[in-house]
C-alpha atoms as a PDB file:
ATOM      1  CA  UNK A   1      12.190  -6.792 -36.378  1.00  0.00           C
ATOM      2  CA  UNK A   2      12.410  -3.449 -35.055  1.00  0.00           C
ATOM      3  CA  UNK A   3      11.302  -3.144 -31.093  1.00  0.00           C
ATOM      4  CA  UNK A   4       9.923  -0.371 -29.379  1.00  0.00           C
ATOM      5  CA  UNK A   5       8.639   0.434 -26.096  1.00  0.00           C
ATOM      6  CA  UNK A   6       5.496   2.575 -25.805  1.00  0.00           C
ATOM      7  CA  UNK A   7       4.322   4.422 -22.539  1.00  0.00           C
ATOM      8  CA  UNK A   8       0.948   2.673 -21.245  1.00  0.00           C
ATOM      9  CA  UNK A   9      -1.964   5.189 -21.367  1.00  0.00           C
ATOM     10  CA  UNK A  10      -5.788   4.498 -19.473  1.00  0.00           C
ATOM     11  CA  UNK A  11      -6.077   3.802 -22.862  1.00  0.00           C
ATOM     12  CA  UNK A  12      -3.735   0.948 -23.459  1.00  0.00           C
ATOM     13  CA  UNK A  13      -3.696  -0.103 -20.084  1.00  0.00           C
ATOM     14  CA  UNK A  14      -5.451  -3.689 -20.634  1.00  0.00           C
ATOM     15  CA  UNK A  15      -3.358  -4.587 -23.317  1.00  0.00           C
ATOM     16  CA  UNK A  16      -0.652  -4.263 -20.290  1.00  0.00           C
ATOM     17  CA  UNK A  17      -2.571  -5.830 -17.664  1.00  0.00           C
ATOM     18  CA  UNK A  18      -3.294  -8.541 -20.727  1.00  0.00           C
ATOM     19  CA  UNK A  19       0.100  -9.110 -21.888  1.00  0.00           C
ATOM     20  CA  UNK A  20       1.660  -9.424 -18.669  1.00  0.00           C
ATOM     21  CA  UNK A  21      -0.717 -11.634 -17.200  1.00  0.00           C
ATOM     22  CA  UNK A  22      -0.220 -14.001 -20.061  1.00  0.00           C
ATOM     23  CA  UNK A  23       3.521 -14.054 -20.424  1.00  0.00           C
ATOM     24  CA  UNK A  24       3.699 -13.976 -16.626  1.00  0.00           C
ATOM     25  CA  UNK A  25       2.177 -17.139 -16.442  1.00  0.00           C
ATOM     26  CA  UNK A  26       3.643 -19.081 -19.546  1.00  0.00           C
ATOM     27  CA  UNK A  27       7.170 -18.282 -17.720  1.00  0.00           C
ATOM     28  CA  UNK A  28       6.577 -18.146 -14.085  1.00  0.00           C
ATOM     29  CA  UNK A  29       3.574 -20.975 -13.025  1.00  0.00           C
ATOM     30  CA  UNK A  30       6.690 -23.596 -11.648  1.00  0.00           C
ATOM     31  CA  UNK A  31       7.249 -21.040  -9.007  1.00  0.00           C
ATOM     32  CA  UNK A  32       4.074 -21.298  -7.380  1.00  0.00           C
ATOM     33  CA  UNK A  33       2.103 -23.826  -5.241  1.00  0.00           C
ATOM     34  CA  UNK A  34      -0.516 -25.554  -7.275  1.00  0.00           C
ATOM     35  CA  UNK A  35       0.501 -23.588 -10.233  1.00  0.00           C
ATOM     36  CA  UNK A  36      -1.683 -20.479  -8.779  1.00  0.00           C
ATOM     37  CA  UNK A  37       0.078 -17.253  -9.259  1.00  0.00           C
ATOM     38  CA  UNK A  38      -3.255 -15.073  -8.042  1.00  0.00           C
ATOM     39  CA  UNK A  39      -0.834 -13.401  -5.177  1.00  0.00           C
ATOM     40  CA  UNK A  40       1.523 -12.043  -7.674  1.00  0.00           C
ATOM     41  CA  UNK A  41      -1.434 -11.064 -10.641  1.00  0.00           C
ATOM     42  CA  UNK A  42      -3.377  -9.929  -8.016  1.00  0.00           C
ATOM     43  CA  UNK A  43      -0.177  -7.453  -6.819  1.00  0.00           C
ATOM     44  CA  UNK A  44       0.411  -6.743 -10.642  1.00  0.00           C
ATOM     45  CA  UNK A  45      -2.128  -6.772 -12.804  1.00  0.00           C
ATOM     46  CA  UNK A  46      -5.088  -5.465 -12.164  1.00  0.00           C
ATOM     47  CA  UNK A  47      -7.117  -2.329 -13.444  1.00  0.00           C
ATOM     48  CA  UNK A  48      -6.903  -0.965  -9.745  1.00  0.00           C
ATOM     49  CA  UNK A  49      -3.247  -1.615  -9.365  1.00  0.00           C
ATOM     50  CA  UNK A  50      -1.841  -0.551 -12.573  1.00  0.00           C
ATOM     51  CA  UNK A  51      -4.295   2.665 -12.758  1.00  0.00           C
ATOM     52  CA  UNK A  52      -2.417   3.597  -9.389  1.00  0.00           C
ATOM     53  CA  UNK A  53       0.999   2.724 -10.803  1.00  0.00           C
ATOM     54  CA  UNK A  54       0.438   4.929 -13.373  1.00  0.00           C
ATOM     55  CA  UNK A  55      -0.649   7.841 -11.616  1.00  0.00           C
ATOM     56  CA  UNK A  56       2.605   7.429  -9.897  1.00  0.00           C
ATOM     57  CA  UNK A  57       5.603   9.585 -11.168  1.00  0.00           C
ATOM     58  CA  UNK A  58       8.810   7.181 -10.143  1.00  0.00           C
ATOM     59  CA  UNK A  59       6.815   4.421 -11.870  1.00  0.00           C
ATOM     60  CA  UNK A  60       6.524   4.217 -15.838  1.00  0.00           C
ATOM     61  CA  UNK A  61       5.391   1.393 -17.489  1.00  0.00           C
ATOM     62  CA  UNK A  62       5.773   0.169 -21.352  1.00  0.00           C
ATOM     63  CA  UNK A  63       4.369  -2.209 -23.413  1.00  0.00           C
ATOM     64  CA  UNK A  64       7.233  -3.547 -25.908  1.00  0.00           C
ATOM     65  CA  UNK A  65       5.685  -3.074 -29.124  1.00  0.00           C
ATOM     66  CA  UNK A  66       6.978  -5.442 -32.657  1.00  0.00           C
ATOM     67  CA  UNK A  67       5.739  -2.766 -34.861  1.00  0.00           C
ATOM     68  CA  UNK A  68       1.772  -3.157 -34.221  1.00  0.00           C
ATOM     69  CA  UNK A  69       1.886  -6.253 -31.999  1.00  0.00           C
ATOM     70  CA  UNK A  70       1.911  -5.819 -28.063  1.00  0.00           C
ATOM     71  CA  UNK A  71       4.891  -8.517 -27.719  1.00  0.00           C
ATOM     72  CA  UNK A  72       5.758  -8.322 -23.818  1.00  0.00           C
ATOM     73  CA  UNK A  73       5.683  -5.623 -21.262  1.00  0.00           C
ATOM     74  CA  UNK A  74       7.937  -3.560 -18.997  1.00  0.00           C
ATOM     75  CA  UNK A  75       7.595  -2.138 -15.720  1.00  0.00           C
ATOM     76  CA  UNK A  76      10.580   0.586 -14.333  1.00  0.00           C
ATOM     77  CA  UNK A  77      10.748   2.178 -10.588  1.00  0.00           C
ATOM     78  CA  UNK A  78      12.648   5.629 -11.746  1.00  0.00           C
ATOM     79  CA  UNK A  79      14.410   6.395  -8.152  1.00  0.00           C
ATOM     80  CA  UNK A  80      14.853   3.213  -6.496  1.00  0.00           C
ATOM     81  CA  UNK A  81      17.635   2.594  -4.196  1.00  0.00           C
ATOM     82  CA  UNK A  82      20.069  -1.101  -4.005  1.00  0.00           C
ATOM     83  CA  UNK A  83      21.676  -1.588  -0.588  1.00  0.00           C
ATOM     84  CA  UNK A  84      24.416   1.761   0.019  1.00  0.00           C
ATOM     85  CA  UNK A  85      23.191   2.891  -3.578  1.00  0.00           C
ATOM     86  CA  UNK A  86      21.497   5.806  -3.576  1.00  0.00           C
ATOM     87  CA  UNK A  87      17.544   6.242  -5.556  1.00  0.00           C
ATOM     88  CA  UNK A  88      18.492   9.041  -7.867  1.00  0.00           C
ATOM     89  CA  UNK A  89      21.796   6.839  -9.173  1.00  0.00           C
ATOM     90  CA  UNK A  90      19.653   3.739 -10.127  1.00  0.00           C
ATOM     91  CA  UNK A  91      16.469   2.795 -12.000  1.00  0.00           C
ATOM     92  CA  UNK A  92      14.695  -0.525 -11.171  1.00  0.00           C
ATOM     93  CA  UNK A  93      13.678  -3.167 -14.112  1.00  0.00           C
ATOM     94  CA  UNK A  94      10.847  -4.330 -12.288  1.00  0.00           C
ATOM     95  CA  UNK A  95       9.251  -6.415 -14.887  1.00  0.00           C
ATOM     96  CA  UNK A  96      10.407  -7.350 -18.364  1.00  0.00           C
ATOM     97  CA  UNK A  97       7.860  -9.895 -19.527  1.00  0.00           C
ATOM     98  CA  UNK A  98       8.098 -10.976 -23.505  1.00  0.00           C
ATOM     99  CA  UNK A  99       5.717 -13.515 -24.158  1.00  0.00           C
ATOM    100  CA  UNK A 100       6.978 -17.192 -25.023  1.00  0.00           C
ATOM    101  CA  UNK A 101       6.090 -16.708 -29.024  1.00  0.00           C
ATOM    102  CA  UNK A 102       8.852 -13.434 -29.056  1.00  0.00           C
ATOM    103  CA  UNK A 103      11.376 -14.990 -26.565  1.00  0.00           C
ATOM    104  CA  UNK A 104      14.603 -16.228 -27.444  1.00  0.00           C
ATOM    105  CA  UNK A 105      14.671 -14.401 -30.778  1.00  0.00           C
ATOM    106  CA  UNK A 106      16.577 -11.240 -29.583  1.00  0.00           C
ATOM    107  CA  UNK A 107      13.501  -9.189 -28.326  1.00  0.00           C
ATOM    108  CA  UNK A 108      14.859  -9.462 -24.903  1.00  0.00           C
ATOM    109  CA  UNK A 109      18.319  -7.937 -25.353  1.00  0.00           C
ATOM    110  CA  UNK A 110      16.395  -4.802 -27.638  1.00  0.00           C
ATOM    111  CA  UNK A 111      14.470  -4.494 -24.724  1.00  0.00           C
ATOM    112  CA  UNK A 112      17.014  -4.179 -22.483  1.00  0.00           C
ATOM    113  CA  UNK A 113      18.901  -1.777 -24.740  1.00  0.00           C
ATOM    114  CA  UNK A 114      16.181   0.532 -25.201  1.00  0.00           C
ATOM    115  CA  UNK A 115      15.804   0.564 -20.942  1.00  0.00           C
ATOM    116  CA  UNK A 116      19.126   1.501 -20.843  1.00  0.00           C
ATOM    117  CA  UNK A 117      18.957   4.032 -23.142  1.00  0.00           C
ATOM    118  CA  UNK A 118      16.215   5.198 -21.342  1.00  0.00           C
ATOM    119  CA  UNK A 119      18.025   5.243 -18.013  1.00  0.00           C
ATOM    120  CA  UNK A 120      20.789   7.069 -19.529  1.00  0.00           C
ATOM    121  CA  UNK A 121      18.767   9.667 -20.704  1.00  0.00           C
ATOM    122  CA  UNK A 122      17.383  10.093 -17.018  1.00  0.00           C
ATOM    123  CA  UNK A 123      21.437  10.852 -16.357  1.00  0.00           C
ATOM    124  CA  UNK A 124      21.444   7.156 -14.481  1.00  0.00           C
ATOM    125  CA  UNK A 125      24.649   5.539 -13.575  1.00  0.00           C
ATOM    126  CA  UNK A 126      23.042   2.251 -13.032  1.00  0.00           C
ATOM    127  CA  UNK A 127      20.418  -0.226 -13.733  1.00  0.00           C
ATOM    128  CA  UNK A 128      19.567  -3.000 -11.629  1.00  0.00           C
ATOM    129  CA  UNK A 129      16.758  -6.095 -11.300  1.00  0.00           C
ATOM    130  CA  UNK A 130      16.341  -9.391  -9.805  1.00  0.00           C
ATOM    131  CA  UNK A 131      15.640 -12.869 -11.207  1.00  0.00           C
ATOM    132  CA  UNK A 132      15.089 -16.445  -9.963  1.00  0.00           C
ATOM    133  CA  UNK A 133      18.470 -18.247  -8.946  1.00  0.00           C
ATOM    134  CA  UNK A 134      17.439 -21.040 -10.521  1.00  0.00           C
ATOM    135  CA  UNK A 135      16.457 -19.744 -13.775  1.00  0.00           C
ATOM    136  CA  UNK A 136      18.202 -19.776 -17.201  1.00  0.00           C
ATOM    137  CA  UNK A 137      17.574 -15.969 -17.602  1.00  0.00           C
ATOM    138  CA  UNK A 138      21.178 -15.034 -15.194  1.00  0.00           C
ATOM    139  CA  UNK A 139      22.568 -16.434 -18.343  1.00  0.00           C
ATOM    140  CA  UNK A 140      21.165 -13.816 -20.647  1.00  0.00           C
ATOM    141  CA  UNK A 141      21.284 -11.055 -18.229  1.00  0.00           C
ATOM    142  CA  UNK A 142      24.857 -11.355 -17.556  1.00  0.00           C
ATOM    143  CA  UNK A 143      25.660 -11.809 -21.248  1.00  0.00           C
ATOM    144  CA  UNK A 144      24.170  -8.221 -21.297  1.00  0.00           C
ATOM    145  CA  UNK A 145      26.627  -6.745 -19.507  1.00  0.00           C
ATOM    146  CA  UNK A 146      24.934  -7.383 -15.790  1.00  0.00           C
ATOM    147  CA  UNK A 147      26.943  -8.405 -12.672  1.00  0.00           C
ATOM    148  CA  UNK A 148      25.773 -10.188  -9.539  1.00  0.00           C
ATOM    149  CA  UNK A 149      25.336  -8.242  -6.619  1.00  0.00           C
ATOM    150  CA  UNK A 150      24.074 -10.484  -4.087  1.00  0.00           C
ATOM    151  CA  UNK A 151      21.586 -13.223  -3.206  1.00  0.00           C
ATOM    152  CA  UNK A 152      17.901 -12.554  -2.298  1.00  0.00           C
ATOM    153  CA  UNK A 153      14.846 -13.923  -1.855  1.00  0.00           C
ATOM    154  CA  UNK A 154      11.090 -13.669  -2.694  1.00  0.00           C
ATOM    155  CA  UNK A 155       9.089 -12.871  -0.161  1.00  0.00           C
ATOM    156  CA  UNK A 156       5.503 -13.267  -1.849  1.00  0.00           C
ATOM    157  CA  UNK A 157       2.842 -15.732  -0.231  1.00  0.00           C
ATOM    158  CA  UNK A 158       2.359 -19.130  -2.414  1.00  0.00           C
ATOM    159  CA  UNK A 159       5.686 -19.459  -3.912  1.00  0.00           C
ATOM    160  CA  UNK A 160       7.529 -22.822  -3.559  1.00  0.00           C
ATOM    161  CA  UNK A 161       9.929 -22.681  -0.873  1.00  0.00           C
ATOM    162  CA  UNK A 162      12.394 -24.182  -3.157  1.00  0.00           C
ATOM    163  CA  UNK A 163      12.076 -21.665  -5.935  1.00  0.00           C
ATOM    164  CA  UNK A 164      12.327 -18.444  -3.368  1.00  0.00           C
ATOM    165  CA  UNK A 165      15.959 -17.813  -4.440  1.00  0.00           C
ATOM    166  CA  UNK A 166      17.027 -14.544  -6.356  1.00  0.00           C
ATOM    167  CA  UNK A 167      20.252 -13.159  -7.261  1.00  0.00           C
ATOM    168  CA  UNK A 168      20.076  -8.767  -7.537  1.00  0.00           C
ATOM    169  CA  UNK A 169      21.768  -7.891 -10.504  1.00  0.00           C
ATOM    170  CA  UNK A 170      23.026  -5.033 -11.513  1.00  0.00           C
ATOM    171  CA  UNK A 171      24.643  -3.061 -14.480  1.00  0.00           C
ATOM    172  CA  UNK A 172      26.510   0.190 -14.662  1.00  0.00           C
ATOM    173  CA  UNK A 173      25.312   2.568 -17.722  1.00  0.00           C
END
């Protein structure tokens, strides 16, 4: 199955809000307290918040398109600096959200091709993103070439003190 990601328009903008609301929560509701991720869809996916993302230039945000089906969504900060790396070297994966039905079948890793590919052609010399510590996702991420850079930790209201772990990962390009 061929993947593609496709800039989100006004036009296609609740298909993103949508998507990533819905594959947000089929991966991500152990994290929170009772379940209730409203702090984090509240931060991400709304029609006020992503119409402002948009209309920001270091933002960009895809959906990741099966041919016609909307199958996850992407989010990328375009000048976003790591710790002594500088913003115009790196490109943050924000969000990469496939939903459950198109995970584990290789959708992920054409995903993160295509962002790279993207990145490069931006003249990049690295990506970089974060994910839970205690997630099985570090697994595919550093089968994909990524290397831990460090611990972190979420800093977002509601989530489970014992799932506030992160490791930054990062890959050169």
């Amino acid at each position: 199955m061929e993947i593609t990601l496709e800039p989100v328009t006004a036009t296609t903008m609740s298909d993103y809000i949508a998507v990533g609301t819905k594959s947000y929560k089929e991966h991500y509701l152990h994290l929170w307290e009772s379940e209730n991720p409203t702090p984090y869809i509240e931060k991400s996916f709304t029609k006020d918040v992503v119409k402002t993302e948009l209309a920001n230039a270091n933002m960009v945000h895809f959906l990741v398109k099966a041919e016609h089906t909307t199958i996850g969504i992407v989010k990328l900060v375009i000048d976003c600096p790591l710790d002594e790396l500088p913003a115009n070297d790196l490109v943050l994966i924000e969000k990469i959200y496939l939903l459950r039905e198109f995970s584990g079948k290789g959708n992920g890793k054409k995903a993160l091709q295509l962002i790279e590919a993207y990145a490069k052609g931006l003249r990049k010399k690295m990506i970089w993103l974060d994910t839970m510590k205690k997630a099985n996702a570090i697994n595919f991420y550093i089968k994909n070439g990524f290397q831990i850079k460090r611990e972190s930790e979420l800093t977002l209201k509601g989530v489970k003190p014992s799932e506030k772990a992160i490791w930054i990962l990062t890959k050169s390009i």
